[in-house]
Protein backbone atom coordinates (compact mmCIF):
# COMPACT_ATOMS: atom_id res chain seq x y z
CA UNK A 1 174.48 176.83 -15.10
CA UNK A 2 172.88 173.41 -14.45
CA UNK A 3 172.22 170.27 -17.04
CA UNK A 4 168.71 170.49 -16.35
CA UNK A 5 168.17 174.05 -17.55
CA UNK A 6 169.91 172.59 -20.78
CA UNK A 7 167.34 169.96 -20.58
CA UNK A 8 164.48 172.44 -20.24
CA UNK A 9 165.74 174.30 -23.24
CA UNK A 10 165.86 171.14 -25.53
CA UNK A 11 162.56 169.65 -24.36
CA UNK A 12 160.85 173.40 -25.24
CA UNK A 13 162.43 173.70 -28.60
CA UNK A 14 162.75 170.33 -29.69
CA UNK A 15 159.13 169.03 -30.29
CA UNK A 16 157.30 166.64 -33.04
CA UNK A 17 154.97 168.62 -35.19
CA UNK A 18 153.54 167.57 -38.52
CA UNK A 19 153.73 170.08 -40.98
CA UNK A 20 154.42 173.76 -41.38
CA UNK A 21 154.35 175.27 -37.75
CA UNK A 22 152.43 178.24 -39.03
CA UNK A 23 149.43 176.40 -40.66
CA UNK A 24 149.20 174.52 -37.74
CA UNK A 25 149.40 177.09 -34.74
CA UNK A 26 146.42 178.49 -36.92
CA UNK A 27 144.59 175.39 -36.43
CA UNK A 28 145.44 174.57 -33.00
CA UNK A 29 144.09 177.77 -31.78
CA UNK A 30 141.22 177.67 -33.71
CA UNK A 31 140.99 174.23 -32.34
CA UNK A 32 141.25 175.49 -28.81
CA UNK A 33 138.79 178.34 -29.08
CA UNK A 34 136.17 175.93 -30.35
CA UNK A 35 137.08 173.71 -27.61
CA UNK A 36 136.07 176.26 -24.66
CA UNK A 37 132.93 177.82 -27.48
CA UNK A 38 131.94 174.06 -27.09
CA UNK A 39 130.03 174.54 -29.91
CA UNK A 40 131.26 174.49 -34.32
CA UNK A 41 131.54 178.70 -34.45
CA UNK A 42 129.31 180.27 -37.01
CA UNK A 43 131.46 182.96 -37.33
CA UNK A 44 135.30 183.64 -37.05
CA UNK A 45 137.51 186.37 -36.91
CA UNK A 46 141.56 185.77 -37.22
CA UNK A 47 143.89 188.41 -36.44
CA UNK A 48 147.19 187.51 -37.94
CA UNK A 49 151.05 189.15 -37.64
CA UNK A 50 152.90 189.78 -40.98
CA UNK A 51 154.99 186.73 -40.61
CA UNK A 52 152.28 184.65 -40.01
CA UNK A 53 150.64 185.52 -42.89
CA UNK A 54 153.76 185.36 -44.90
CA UNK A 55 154.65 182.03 -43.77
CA UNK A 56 150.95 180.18 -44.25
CA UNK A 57 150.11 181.67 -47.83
CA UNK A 58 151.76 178.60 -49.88
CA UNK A 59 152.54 175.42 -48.22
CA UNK A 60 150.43 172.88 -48.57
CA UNK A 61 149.04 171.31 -44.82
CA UNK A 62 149.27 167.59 -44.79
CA UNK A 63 147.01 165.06 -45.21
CA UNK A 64 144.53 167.64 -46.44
CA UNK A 65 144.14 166.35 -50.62
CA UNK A 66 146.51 169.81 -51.14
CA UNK A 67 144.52 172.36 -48.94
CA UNK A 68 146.73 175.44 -48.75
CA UNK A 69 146.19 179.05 -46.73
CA UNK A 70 145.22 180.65 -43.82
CA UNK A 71 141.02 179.58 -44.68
CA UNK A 72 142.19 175.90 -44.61
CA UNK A 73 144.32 175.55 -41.75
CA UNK A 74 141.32 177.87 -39.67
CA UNK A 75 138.52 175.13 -40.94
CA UNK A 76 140.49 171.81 -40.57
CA UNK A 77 141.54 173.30 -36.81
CA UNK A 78 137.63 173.44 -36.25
CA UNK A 79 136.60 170.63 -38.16
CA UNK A 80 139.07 167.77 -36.68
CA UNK A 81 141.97 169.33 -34.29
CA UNK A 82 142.33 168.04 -31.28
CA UNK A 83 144.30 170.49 -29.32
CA UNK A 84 145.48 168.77 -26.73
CA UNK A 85 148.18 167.02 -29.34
CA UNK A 86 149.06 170.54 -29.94
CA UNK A 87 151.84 170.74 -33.14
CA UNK A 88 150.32 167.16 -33.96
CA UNK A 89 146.59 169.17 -33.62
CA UNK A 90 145.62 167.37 -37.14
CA UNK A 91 147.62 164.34 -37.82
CA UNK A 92 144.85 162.07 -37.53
CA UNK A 93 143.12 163.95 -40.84
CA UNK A 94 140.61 161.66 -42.85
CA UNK A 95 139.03 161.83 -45.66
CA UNK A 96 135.59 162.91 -43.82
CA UNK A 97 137.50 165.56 -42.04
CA UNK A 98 138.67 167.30 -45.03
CA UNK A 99 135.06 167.17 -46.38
CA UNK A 100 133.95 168.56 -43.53
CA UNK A 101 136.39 171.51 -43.84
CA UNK A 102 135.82 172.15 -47.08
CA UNK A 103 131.66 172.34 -46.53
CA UNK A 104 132.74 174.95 -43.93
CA UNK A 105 134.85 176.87 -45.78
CA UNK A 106 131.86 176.99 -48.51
CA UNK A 107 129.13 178.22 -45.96
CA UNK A 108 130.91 180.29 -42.90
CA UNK A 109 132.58 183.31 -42.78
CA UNK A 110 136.39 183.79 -41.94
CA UNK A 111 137.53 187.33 -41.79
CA UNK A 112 141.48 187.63 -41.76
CA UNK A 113 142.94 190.66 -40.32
CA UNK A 114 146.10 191.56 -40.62
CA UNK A 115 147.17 192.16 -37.04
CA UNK A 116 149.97 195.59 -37.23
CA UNK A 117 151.94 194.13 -34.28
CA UNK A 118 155.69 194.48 -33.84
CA UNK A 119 155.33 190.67 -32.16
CA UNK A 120 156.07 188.50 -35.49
CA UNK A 121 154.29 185.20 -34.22
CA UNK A 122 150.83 186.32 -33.27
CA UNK A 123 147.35 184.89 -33.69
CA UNK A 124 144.21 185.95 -31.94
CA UNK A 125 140.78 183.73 -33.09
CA UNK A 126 137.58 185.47 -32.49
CA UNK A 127 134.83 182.34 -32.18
CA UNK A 128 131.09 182.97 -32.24
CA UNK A 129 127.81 181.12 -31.87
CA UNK A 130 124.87 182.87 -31.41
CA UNK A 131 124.93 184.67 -28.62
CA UNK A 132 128.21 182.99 -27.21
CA UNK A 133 131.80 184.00 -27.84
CA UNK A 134 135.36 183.18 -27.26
CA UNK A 135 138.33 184.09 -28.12
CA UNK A 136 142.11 182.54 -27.86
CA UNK A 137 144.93 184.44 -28.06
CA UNK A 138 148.88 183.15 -28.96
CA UNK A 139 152.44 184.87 -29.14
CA UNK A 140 156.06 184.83 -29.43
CA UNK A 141 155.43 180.61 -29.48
CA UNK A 142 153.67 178.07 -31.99
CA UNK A 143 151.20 177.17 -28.95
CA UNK A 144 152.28 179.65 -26.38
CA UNK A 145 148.35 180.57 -25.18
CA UNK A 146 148.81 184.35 -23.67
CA UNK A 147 144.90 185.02 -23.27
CA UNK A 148 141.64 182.94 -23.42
CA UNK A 149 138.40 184.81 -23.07
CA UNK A 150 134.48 183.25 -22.87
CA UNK A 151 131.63 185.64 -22.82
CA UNK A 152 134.00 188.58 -22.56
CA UNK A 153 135.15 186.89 -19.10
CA UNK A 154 138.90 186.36 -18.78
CA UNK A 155 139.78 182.68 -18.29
CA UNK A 156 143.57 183.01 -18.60
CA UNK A 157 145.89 186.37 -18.91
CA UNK A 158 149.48 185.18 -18.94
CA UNK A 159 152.15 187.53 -18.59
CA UNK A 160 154.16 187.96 -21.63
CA UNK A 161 156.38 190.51 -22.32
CA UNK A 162 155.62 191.38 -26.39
CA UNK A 163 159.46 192.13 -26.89
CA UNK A 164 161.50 189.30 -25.46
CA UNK A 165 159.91 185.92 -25.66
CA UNK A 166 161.71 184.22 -23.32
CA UNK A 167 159.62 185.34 -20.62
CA UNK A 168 157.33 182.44 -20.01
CA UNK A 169 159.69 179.92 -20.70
CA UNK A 170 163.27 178.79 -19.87
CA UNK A 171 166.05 181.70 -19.79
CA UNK A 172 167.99 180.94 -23.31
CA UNK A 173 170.36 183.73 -21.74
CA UNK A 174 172.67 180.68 -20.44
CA UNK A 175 173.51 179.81 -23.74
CA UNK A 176 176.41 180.40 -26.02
CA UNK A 177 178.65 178.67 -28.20
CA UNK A 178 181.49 178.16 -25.58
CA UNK A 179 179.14 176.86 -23.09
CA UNK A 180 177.11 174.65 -26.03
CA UNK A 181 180.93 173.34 -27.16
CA UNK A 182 181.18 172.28 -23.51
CA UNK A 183 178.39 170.87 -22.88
CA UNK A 184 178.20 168.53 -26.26
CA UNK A 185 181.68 167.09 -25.09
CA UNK A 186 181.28 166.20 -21.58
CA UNK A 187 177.83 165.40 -20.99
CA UNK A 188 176.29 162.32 -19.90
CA UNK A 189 174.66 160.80 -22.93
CA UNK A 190 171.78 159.00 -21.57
CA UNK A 191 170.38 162.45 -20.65
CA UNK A 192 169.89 163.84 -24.08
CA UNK A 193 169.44 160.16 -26.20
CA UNK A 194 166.07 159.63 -25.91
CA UNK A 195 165.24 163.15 -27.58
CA UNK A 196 167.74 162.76 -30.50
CA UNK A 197 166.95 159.17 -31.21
CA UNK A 198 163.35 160.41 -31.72
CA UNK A 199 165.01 163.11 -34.23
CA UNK A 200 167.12 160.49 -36.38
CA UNK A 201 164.17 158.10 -36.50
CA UNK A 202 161.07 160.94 -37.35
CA UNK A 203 163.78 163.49 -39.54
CA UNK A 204 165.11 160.41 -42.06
CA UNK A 205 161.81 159.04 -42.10
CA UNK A 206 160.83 161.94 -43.79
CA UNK A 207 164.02 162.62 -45.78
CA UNK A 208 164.21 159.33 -46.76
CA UNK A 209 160.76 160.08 -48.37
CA UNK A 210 161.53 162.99 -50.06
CA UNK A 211 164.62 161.23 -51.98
CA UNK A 212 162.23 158.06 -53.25
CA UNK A 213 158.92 160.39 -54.22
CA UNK A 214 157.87 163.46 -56.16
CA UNK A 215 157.18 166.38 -53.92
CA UNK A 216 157.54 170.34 -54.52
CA UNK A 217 160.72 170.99 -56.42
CA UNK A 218 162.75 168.11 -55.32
CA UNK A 219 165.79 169.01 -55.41
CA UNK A 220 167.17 166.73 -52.69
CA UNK A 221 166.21 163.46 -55.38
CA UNK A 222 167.61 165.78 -58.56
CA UNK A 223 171.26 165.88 -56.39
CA UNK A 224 170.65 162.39 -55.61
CA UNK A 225 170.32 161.82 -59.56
CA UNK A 226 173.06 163.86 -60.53
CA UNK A 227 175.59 162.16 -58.61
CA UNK A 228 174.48 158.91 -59.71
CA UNK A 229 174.91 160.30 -63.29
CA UNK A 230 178.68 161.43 -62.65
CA UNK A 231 177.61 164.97 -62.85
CA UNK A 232 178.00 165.77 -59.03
CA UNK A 233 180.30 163.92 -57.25
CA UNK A 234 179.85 161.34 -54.56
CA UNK A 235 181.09 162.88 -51.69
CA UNK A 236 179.60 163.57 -48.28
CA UNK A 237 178.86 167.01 -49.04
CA UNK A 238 176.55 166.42 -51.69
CA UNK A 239 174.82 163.06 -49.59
CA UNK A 240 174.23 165.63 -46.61
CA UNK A 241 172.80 168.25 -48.90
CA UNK A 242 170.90 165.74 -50.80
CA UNK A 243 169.29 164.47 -47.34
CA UNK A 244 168.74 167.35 -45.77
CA UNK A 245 166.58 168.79 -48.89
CA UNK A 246 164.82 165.89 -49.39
CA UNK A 247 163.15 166.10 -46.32
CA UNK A 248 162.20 169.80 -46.43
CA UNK A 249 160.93 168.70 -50.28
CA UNK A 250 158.38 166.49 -48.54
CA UNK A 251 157.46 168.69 -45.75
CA UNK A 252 156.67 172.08 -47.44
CA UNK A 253 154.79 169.99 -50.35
CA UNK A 254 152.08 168.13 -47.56
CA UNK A 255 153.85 164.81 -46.53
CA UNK A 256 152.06 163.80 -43.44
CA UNK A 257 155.23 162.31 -41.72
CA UNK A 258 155.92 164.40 -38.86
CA UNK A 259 159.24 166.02 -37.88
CA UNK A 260 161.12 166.93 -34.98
CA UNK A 261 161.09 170.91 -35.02
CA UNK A 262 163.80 173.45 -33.23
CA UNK A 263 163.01 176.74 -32.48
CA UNK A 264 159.90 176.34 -33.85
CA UNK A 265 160.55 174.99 -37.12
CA UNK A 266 160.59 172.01 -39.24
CA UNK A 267 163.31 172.89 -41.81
CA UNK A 268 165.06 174.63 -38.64
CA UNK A 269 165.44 170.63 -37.34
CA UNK A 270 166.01 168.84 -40.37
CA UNK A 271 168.78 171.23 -41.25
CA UNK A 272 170.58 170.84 -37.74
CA UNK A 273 169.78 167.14 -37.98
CA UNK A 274 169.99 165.87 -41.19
CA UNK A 275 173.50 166.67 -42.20
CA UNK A 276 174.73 165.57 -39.16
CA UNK A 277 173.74 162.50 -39.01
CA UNK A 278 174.26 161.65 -42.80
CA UNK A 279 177.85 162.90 -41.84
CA UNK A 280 178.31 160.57 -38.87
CA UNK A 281 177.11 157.43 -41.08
CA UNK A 282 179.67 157.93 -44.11
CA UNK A 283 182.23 158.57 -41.48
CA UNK A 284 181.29 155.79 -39.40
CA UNK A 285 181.33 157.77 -36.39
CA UNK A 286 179.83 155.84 -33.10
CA UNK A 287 176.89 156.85 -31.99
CA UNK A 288 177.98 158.75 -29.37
CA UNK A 289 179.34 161.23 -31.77
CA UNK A 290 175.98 161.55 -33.28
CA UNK A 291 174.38 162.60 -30.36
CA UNK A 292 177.20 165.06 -29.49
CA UNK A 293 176.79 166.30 -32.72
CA UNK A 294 173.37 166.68 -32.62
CA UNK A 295 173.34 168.25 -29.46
CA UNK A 296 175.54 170.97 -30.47
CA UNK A 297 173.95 171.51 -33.88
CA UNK A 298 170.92 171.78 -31.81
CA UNK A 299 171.81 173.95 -28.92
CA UNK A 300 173.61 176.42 -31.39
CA UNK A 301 170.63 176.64 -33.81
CA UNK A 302 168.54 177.47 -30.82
CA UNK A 303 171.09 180.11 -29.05
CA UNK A 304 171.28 181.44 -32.94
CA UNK A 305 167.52 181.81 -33.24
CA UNK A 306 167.34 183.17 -29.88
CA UNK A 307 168.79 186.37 -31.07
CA UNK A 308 166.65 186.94 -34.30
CA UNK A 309 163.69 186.12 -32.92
CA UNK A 310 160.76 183.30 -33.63
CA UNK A 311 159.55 184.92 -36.90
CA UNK A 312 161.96 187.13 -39.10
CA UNK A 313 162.86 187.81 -42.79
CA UNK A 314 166.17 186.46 -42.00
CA UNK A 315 165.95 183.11 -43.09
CA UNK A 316 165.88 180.35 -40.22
CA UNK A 317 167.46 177.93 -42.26
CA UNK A 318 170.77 179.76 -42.28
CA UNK A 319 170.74 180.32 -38.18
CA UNK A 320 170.98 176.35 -38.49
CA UNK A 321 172.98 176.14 -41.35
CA UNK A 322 175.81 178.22 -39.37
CA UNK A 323 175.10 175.36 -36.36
CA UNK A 324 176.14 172.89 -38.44
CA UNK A 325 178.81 174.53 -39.46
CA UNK A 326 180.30 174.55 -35.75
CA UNK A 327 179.06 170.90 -35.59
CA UNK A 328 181.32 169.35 -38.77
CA UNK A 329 183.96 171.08 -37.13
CA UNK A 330 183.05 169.58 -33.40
CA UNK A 331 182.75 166.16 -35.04
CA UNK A 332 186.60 166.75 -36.59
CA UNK A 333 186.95 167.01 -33.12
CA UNK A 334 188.34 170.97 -33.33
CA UNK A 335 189.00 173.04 -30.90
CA UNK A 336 186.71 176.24 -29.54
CA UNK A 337 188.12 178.61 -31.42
CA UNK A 338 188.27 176.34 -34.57
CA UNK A 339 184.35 175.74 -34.18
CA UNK A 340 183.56 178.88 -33.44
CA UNK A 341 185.58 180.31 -36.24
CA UNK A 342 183.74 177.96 -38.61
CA UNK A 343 179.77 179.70 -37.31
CA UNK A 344 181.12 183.10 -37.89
CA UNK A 345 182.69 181.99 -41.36
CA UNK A 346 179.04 180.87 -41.94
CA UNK A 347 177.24 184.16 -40.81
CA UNK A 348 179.61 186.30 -42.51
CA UNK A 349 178.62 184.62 -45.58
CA UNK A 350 174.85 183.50 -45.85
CA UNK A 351 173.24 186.44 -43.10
CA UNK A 352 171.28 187.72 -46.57
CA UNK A 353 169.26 185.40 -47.47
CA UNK A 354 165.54 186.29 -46.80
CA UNK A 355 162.66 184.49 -45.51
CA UNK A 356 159.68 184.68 -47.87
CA UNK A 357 157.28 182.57 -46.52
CA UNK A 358 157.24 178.38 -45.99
CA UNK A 359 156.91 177.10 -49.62
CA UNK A 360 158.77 174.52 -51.54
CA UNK A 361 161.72 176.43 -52.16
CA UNK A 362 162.58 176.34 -48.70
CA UNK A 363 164.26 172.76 -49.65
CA UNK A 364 166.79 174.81 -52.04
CA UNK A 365 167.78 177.08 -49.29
CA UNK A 366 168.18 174.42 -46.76
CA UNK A 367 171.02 173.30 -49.87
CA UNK A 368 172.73 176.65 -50.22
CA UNK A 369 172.72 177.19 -46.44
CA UNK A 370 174.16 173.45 -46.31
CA UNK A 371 176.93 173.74 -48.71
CA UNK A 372 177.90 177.13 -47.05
CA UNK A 373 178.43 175.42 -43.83
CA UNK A 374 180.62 172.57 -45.31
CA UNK A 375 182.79 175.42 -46.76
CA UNK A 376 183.23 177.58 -43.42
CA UNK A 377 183.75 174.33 -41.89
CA UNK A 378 186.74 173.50 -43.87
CA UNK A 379 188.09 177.05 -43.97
CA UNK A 380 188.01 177.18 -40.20
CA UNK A 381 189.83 173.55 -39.54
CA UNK A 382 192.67 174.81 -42.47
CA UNK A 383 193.15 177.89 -40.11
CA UNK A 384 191.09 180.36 -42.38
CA UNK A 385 188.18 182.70 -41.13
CA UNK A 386 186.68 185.76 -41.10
CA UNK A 387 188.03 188.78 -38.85
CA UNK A 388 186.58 191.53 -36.94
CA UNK A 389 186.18 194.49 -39.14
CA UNK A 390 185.08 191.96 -42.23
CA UNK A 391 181.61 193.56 -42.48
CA UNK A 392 179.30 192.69 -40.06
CA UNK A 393 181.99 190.39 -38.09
CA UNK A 394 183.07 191.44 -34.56
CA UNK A 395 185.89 190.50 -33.01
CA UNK A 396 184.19 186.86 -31.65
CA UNK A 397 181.16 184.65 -32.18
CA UNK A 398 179.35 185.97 -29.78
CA UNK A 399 179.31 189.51 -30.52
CA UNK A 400 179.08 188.91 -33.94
CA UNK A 401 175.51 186.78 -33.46
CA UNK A 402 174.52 190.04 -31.50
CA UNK A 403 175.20 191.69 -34.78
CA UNK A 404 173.07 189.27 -36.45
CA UNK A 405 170.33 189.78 -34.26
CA UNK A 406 170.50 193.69 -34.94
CA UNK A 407 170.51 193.21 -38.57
CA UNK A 408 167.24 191.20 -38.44
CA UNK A 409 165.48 192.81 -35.23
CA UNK A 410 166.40 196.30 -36.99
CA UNK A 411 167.96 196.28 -40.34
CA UNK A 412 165.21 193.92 -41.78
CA UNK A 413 162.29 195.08 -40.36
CA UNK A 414 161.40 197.10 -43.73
CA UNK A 415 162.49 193.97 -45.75
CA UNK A 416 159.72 191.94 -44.08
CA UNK A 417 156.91 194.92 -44.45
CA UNK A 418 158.14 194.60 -48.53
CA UNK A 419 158.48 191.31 -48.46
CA UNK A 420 154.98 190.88 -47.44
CA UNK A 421 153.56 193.56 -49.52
CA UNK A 422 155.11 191.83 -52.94
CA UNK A 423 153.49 188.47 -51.97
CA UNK A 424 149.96 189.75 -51.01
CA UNK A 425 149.99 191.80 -54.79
């Protein structure tokens, strides 16, 4: 295995995006397919997976005066993305733009279909204009373009295999936690820096945010309160829950600051950010440590996610959750077996919760799945963990995240039809 496939892998998963990925692929491929129409469509048709639908129904996109759904994200994608800043497609939103949107929403046609696919991220856009027509197609990845079309003649057809993702980008198959362990302590620094500076500086932007003003349920501020009231304590558990909530608080309620995703996701990186570095700073680790720390959390969210898939109703938040989990325990400066003892303490204990969509609760999961991975942490460094035979635990990490990949690939797969069907009644 070489550095730079390492490399690859962070540059492809870690990327800035401003809010909800979901929201936004939906504009930046409606963006795209207006881009080769060259004209404002007329009429559009959006074929959507499950999970995207799931996942775009109740966040609000930011910057858009509280626009929320599938309608919204299609018309500001048309009206002002640019999709050539892909995840940033609308960050330059004003106040003209939104009118726009709105006008368009109030006199074209969007037909949403609900795509039966067993690929869980998938949009297709169907643009038309008189007699002209285009149509942009997505999978697997937020702007992973499989198939544009003009006129019925094929401008791009990229290969993608519709059950493993990985195809068309760098092999995640190198990854696991005893290679990630290895990795976060020997590498040269100055490799990785630049990309996890840009995640301390965008992720407690936002966080910061979310602890000084009112969004969604704000639970990261209410901790923040209670400990200042003596009813929480003011340890570092509660300041890294606190932190990491915030931020989601903000960004599932339409702050416009944007956020260094992983694996797709916006909670996914604050959770395998945030914690760690509020951990480093009360422990007045060097900043070395931080970016070890990230870099594990990181890689280990990533290999995690790898395994469920882009789009699941397992919850995302507690793939990262269980990386930060190994990462405490890396930053106590354990040993393999203790880290890896502390991830499988983790997904023997959270593996249930369920993703129902990107909303504002997602801050209050992003907690649970936090405080979880403080507790594995210290069971693991005080010698305690979970053994093969407990459940769904195998007899290591690795074949137990297998597990967890079965459980969601297979055992969930009805969850998410239900899921689905509750929130659309």
């Amino acid at each position: 295995m070489k550095i730079e496939n390492i490399l690859n892998i962070l540059r492809e998963e870690i990327v800035p995006a401003q809010g909800c990925t979901e929201p936004i692929a939906i504009a930046y491929v409606c963006a795209k397919a207006k881009k080769v129409l060259g004209f404002m469509p007329q009429r559009i048709n959006i074929y959507l997976s499950g999970n995207m639908i799931k996942n775009v129904k109740s966040v609000i996109i930011p910057n858009s005066n509280q626009m929320v759904g599938i309608e919204s994200a299609v018309a500001l994608g048309l009206s002002a993305g640019d999709c050539d800043k892909e995840l940033m497609v609308i960050s330059d939103l004003t106040q003209e733009d939104i009118k726009k949107s709105k006008d368009y929403l109030e006199n074209h046609k969007i037909n949403i279909i609900h795509e039966k696919t067993d690929v869980k991220l998938y949009i297709k856009v169907e643009a038309f204009y008189e007699n002209e027509s285009t149509l942009v197609e997505i999978k697997h990845f937020h702007t992973n373009i499989t198939r544009i079309e003009k006129n019925s003649e094929v401008l791009l057809d990229q290969i993608c295999n519709d059950f493993d993702f990985k195809t068309t980008h760098e092999d995640r198959s190198i990854l696991n936690i005893k290679t990630i362990y290895d990795v976060a302590k020997k590498i040269d620094i100055s490799k990785v820096e630049p990309i996890f500076n840009l995640v301390v500086k965008l992720n407690s932007n936002i966080a910061n945010a979310g602890l000084k003003e009112e969004f969604g349920v704000n639970i990261g501020s209410l901790i923040q309160k209670n400990m200042n009231n003596g009813l929480y304590g003011k340890d570092i558990r509660n300041k890294c829950v606190s932190f990491a909530s915030a931020g989601s608080d903000a960004r599932m309620s339409g702050c416009s600051l944007p956020v260094m995703t992983t694996s797709g996701s916006g909670n996914q990186g604050m959770t395998a950010s945030l914690p760690i570095i509020k951990y480093c700073e009360e422990k007045n680790l060097s900043k070395e440590q931080l970016v070890r720390g990230l870099l594990f959390s990181h890689l280990a969210t990533i290999h995690l996610k790898t395994n469920i898939g882009r789009l699941s109703a397992f919850c995302g938040v507690m793939c990262a959750s269980s990386a930060v989990s190994g990462a405490i325990s890396f930053l106590e400066d354990a040993d393999y077996d203790t880290v890896a003892n502390s991830i499988t303490n983790s997904l023997g204990n959270i593996s249930g919760v369920i993703c129902d969509g990107a909303k504002a609760s997602c801050a209050t999961k992003i907690a649970t799945g936090i405080y979880a991975a403080f507790d594995s942490s210290m069971l693991a460094l005080n010698k305690k963990y979970l053994h093969g035979g407990d459940g769904i635990i195998s007899s290591n990490v690795e074949e137990t995240i297998k597990n967890i990949g079965i459980l969601s690939k297979s055992g969930m797969k009805k969850t998410d039809e239900v899921i689905l069907n509750i929130m659309q009644s």
